[in-house]
Each structure stands twice: as structure tokens, then as C-alpha cells.
C-alpha atoms as a PDB file:
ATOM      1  CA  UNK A   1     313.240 255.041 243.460  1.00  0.00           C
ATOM      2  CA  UNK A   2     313.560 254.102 247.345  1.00  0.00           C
ATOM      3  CA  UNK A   3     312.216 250.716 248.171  1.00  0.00           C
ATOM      4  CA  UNK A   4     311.897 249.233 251.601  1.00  0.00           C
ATOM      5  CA  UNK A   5     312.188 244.965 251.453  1.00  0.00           C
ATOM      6  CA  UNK A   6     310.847 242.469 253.758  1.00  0.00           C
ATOM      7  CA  UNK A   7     311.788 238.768 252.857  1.00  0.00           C
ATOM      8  CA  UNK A   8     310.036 235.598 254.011  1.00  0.00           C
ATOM      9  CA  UNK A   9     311.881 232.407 254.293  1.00  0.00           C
ATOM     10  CA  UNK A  10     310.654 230.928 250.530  1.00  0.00           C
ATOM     11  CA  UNK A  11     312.493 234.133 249.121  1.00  0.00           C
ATOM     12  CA  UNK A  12     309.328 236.035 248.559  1.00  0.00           C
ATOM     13  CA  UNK A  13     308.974 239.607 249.837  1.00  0.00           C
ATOM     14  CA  UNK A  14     306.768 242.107 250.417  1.00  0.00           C
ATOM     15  CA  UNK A  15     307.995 246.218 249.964  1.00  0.00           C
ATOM     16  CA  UNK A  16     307.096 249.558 250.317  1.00  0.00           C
ATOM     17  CA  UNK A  17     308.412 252.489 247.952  1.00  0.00           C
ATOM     18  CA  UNK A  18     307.900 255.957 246.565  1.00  0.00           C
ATOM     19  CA  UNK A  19     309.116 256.474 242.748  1.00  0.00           C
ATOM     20  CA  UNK A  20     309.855 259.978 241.154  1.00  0.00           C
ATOM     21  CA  UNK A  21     308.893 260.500 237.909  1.00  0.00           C
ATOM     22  CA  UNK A  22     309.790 263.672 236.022  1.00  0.00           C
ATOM     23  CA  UNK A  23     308.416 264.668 232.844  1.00  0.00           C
ATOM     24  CA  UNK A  24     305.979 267.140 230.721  1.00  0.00           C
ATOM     25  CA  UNK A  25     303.071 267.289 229.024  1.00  0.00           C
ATOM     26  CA  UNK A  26     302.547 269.399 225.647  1.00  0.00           C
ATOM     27  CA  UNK A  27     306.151 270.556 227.003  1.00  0.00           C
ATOM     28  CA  UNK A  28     305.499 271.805 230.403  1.00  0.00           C
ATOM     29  CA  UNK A  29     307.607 270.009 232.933  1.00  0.00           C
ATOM     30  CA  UNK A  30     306.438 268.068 236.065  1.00  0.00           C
ATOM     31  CA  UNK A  31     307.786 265.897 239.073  1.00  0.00           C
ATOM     32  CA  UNK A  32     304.969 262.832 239.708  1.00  0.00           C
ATOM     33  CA  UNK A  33     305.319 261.165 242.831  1.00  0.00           C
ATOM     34  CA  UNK A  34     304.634 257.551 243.600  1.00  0.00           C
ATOM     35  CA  UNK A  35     303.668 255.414 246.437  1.00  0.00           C
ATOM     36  CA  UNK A  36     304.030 251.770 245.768  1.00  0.00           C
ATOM     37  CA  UNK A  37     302.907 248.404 248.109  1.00  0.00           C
ATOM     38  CA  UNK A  38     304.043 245.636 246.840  1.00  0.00           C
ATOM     39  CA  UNK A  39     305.084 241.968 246.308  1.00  0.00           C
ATOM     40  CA  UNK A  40     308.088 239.817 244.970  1.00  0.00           C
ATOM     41  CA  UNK A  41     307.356 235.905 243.973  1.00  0.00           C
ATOM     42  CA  UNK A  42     309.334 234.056 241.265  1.00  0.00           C
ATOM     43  CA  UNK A  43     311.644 236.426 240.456  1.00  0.00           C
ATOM     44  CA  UNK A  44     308.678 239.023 239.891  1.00  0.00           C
ATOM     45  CA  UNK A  45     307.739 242.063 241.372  1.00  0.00           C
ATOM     46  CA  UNK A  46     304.217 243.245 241.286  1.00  0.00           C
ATOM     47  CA  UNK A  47     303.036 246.791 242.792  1.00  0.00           C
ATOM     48  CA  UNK A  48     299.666 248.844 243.186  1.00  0.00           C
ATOM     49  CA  UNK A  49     300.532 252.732 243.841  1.00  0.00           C
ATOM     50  CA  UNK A  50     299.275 255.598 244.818  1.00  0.00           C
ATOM     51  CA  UNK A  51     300.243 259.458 243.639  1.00  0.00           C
ATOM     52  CA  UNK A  52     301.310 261.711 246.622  1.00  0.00           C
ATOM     53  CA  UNK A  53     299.465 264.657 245.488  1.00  0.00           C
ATOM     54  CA  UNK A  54     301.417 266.680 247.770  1.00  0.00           C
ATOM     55  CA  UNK A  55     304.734 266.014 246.526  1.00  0.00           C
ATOM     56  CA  UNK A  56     303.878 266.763 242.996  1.00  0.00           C
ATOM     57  CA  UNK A  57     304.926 269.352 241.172  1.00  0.00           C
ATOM     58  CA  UNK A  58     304.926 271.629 237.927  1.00  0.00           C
ATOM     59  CA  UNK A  59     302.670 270.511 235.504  1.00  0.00           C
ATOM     60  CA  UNK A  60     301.672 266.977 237.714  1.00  0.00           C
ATOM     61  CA  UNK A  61     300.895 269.699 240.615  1.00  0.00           C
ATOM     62  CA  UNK A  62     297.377 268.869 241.596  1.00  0.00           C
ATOM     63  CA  UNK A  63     297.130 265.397 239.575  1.00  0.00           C
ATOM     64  CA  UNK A  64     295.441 262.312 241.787  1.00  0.00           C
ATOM     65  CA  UNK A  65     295.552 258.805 240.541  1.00  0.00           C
ATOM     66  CA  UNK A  66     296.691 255.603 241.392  1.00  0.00           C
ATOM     67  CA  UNK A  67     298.100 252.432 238.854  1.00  0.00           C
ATOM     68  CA  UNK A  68     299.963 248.865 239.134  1.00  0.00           C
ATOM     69  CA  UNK A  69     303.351 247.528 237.388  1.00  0.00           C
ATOM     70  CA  UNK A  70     304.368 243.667 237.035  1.00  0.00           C
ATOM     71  CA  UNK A  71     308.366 242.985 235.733  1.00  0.00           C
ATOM     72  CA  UNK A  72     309.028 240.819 232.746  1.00  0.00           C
ATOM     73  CA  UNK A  73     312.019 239.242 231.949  1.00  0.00           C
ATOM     74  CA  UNK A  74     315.414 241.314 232.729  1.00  0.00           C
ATOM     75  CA  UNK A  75     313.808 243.569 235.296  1.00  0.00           C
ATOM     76  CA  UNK A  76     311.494 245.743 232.988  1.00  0.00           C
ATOM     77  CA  UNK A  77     308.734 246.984 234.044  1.00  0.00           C
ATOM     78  CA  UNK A  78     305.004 247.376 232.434  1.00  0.00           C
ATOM     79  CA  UNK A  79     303.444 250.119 234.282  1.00  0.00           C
ATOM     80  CA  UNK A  80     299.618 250.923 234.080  1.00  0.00           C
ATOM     81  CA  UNK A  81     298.400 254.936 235.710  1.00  0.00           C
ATOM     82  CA  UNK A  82     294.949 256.033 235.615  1.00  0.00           C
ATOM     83  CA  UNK A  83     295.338 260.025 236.559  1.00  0.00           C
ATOM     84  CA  UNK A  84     293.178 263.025 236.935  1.00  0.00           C
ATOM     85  CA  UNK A  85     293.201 266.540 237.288  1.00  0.00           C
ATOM     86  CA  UNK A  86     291.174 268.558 239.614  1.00  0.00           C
END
């Protein structure tokens, strides 16, 4: 995960990202490629993302989609992904 950080003055931020994912499906392994925008308020970060079709591969090859995470407590993340195959 590379993340790109702008801070304001109050401590908030705003950030730009892409996140690799690897796994499989019905064993048949894949990279999934993120795009994230971004905030960071309060000690939480929120993001909307995008999946790089391009960048995908293996079983995630030709997947679109798009999703959102918000952090809890600790740093951990609740991630939401709507995808699609072609």
C-alpha cells in the first residue's frame, strides 16, 4: 500500500493511494489493484476506490469495480467492494 498525504493545519488530511491485494477465488490466484481518494479527520481515515483494471491480474484480470473503507479503533479497517466481471 503506497499512500500520498496532504495535511491541513487542524491535522486533517486528504491522500491519494493504490493498494495491492492478492488472492484467489475457488483457488485460482489473482493480484487486485486499488485506487483510493481519501480523507483523515479524528484520527480516522475514510476512502472511496477505484480498481485499475489494467493492473490486475490472474484470476482479478478483467474485474471492474469500485468500494469505500472507514478505520475503527487501532487502525483496522472495514472495507466494502462491489466487483464485476466482464
Amino acid at each position: 500500500m503506497q499512500y500520498l498525504m496532504c495535511y491541513h493545519t487542524d491535522g486533517s488530511a486528504i491522500f491519494s493511494g493504490l493498494e495491492t491485494i492478492r488472492g484467489n477465488i475457488n483457488g485460482q490466484q489473482g493480484v487486485l489493484v486499488l485506487a483510493h481518494q481519501g480523507t483523515f479527520k479524528k484520527g480516522v481515515a475514510s476512502s472511496q476506490f477505484t480498481v485499475v483494471t489494467d493492473a490486475c491480474d490472474g484470476v482479478f484480470e478483467k474485474f471492474t469495480g469500485r468500494g469505500e473503507f472507514t478505520t475503527g479503533e487501532h487502525g483496522s479497517a472495514q472495507y466494502v467492494i462491489e466487483l464485476s466481471q466482464p
